[in-house]
Structure formats: structure tokens, C-alpha cells
PDB file of N, CA and C in Angstrom:
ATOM      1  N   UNK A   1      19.162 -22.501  97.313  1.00  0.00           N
ATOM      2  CA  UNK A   1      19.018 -22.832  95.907  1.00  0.00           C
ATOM      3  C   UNK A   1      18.605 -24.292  95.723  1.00  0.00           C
ATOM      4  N   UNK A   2      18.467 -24.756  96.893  1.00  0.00           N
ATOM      5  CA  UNK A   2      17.631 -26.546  96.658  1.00  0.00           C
ATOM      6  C   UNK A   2      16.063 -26.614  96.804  1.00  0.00           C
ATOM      7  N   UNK A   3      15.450 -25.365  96.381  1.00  0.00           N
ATOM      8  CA  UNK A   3      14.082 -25.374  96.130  1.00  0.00           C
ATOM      9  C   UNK A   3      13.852 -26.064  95.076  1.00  0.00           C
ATOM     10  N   UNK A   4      12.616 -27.297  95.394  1.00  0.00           N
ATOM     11  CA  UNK A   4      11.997 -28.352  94.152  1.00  0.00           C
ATOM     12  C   UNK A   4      10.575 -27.937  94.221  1.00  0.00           C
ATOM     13  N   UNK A   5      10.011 -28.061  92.916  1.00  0.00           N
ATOM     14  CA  UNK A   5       9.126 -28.004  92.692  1.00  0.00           C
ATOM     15  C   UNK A   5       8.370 -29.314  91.855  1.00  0.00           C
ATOM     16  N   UNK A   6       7.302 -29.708  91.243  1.00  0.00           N
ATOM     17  CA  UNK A   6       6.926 -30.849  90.816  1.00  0.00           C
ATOM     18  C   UNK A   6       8.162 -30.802  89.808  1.00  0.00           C
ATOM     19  N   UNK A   7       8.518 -30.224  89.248  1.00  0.00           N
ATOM     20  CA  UNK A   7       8.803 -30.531  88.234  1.00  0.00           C
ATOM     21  C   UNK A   7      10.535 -30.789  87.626  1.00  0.00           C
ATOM     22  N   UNK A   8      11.353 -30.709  89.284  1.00  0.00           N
ATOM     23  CA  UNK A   8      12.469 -31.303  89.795  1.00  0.00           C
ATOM     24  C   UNK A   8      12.934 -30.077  90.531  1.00  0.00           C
ATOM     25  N   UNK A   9      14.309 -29.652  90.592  1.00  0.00           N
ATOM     26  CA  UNK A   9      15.170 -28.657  91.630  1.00  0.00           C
ATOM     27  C   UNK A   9      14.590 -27.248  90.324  1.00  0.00           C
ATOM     28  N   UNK A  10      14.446 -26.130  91.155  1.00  0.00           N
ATOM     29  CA  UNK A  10      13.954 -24.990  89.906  1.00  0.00           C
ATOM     30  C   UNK A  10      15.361 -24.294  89.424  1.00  0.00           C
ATOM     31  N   UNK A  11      16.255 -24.547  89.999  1.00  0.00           N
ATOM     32  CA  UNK A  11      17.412 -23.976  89.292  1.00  0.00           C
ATOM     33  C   UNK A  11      17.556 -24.716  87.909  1.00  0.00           C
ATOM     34  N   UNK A  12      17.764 -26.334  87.707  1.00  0.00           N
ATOM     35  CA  UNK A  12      17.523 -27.050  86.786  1.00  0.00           C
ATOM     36  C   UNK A  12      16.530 -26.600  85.753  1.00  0.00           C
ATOM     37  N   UNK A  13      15.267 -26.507  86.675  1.00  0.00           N
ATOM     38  CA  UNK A  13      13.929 -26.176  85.183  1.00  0.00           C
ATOM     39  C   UNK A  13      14.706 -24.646  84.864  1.00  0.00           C
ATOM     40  N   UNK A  14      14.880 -23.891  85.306  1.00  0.00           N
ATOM     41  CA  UNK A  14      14.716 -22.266  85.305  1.00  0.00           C
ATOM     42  C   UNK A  14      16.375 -22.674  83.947  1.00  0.00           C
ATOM     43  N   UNK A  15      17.492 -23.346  83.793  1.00  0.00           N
ATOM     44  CA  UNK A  15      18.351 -23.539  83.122  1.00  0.00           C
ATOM     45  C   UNK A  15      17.167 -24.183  81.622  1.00  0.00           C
ATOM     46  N   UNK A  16      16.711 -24.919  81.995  1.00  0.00           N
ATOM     47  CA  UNK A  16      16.431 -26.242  80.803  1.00  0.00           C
ATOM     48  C   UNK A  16      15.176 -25.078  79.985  1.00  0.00           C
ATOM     49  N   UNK A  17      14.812 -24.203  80.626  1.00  0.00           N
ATOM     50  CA  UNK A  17      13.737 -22.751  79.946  1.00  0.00           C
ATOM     51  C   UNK A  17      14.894 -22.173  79.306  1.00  0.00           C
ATOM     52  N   UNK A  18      15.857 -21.806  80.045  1.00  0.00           N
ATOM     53  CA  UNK A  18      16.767 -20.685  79.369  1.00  0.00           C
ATOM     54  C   UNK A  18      17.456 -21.324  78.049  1.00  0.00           C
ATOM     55  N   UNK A  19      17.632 -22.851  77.815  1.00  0.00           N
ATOM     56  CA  UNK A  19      18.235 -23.310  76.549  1.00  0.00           C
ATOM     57  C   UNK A  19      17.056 -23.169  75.260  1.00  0.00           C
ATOM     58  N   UNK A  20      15.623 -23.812  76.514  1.00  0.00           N
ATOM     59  CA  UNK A  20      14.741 -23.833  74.834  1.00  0.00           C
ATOM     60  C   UNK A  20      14.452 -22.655  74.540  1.00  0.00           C
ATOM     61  N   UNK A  21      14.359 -21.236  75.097  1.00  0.00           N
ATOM     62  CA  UNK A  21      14.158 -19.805  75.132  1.00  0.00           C
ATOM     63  C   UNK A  21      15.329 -19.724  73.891  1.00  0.00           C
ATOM     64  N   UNK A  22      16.517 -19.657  74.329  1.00  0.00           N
ATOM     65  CA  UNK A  22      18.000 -19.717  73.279  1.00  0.00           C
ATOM     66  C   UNK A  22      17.705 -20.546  71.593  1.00  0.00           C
ATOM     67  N   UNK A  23      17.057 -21.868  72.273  1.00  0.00           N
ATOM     68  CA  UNK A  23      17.213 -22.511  71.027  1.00  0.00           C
ATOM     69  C   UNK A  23      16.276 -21.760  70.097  1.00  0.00           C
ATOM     70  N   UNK A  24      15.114 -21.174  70.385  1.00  0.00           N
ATOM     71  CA  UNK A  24      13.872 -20.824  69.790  1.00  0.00           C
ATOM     72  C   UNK A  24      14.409 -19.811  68.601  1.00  0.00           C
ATOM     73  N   UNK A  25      15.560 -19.234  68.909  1.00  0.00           N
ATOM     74  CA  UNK A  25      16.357 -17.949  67.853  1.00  0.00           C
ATOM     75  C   UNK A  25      17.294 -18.758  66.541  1.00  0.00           C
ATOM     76  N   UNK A  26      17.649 -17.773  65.625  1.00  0.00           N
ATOM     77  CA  UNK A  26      18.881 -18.599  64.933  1.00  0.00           C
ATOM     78  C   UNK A  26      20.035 -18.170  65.593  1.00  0.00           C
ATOM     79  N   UNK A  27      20.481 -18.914  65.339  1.00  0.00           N
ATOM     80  CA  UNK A  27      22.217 -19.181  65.756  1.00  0.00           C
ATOM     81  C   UNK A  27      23.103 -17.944  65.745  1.00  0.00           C
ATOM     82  N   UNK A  28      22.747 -16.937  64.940  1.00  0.00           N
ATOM     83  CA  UNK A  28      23.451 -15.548  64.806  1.00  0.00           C
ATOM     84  C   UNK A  28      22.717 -14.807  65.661  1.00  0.00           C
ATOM     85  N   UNK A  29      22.088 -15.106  66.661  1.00  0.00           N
ATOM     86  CA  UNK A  29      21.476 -13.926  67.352  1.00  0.00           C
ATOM     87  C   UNK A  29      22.311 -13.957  68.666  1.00  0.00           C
ATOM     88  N   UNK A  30      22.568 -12.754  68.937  1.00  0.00           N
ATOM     89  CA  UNK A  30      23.109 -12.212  70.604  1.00  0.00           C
ATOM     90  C   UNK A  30      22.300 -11.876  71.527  1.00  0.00           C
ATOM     91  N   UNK A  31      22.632 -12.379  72.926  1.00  0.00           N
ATOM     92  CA  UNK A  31      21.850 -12.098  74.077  1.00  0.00           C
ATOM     93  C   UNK A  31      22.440 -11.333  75.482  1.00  0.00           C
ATOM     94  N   UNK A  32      21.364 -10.748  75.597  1.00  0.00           N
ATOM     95  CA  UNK A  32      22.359 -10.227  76.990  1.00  0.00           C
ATOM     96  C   UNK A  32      21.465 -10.618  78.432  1.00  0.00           C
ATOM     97  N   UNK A  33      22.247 -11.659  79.277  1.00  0.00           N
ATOM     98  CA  UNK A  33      21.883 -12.163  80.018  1.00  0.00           C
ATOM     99  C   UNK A  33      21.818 -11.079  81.236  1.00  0.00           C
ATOM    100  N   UNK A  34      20.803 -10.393  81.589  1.00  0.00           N
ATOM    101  CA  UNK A  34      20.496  -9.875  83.145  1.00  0.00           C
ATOM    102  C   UNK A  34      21.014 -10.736  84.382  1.00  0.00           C
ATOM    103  N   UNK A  35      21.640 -10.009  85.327  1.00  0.00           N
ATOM    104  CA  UNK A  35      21.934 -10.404  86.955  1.00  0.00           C
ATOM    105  C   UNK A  35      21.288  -9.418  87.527  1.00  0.00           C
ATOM    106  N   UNK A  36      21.631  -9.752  89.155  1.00  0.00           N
ATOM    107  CA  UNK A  36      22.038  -9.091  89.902  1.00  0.00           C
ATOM    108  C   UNK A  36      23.526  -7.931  89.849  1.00  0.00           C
ATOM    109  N   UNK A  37      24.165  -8.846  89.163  1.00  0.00           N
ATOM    110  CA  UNK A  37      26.076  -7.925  89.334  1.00  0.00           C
ATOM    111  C   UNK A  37      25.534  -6.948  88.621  1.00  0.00           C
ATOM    112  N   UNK A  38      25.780  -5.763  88.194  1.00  0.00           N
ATOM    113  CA  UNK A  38      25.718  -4.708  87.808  1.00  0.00           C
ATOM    114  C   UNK A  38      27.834  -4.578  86.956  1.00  0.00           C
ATOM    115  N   UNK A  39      28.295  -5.177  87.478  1.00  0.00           N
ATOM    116  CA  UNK A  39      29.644  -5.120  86.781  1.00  0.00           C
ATOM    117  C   UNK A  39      29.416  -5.084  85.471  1.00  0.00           C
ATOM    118  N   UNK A  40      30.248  -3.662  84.666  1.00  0.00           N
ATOM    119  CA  UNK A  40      30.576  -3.720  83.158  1.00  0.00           C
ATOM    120  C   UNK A  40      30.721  -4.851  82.654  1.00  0.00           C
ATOM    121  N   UNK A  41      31.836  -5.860  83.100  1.00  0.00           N
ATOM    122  CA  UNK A  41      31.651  -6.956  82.256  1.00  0.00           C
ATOM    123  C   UNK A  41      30.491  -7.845  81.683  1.00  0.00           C
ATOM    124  N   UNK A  42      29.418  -7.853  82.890  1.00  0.00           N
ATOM    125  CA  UNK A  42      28.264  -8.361  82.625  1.00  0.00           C
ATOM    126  C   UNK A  42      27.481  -7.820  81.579  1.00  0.00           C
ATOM    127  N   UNK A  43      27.889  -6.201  81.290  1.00  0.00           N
ATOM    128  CA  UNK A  43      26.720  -5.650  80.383  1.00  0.00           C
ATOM    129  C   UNK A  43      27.065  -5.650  79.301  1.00  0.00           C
ATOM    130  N   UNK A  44      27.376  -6.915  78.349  1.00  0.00           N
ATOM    131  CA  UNK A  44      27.544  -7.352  77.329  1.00  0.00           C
ATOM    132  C   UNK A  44      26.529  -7.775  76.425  1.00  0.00           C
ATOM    133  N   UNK A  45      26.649  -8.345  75.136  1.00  0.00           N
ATOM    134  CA  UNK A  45      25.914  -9.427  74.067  1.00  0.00           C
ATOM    135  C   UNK A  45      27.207 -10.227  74.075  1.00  0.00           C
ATOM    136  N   UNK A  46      26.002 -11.381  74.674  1.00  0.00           N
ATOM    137  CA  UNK A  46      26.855 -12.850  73.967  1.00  0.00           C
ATOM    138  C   UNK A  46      26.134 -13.494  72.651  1.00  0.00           C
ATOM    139  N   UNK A  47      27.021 -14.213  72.537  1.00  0.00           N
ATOM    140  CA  UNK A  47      26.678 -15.708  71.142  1.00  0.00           C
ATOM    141  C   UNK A  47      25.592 -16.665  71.934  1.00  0.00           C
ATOM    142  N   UNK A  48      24.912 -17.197  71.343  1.00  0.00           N
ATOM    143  CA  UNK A  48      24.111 -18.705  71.589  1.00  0.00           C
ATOM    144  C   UNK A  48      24.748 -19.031  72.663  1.00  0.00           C
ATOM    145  N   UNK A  49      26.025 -19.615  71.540  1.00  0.00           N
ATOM    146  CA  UNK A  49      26.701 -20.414  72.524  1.00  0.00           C
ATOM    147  C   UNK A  49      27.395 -19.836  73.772  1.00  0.00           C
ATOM    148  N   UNK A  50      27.499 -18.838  73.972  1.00  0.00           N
ATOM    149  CA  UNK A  50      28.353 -18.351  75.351  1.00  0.00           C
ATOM    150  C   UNK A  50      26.917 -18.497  76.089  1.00  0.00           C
ATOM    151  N   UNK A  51      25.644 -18.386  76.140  1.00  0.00           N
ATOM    152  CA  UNK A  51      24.736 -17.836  76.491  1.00  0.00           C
ATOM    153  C   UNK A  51      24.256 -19.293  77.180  1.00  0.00           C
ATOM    154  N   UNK A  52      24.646 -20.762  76.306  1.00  0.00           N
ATOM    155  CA  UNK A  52      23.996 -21.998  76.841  1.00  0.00           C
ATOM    156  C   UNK A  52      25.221 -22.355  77.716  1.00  0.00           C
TER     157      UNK A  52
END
């Protein structure tokens, strides 16, 4: 996970996409973040904020 690219470490960029992606909605919207885990708990809607 210490792959860099120009544009610093990509875990960092791939986070700093996922806030302005988030911010781009209003504030009442829910998201459901995809993994790998397949666990029920994961297959939720969160808030904004659980989501940043």
C-alpha cells in the first residue's frame, strides 16, 4: 500500500477523490461504500459523515 504516483502515496489521492466525490452531494444523502468484506455489516447506507 506504499505505491506513489506523481501525485503523492495513491492511497492518500484515492481518500482525497473519495471526500470531493462525498462533498459533490448534499449533506442528506447516504452512501454505501463497496469492499472486498462481503460481511452484512458492511452492506449498509451511511451519512456523509460516517462515509468521510
Amino acid at each position: 500500500m506504499d505505491a506513489i504516483s506523481s501525485q503523492g502515496a495513491l492511497l492518500e489521492v484515492a481518500n482525497k477523490k473519495a471526500t470531493e466525490i462525498a462533498n459533490s452531494y448534499p449533506a442528506t444523502t447516504r452512501f454505501q461504500l463497496l469492499t472486498n468484506d462481503f460481511d452484512a455489516y458492511r452492506q449498509r447506507l451511511i451519512s456523509k459523515e460516517d462515509f468521510r
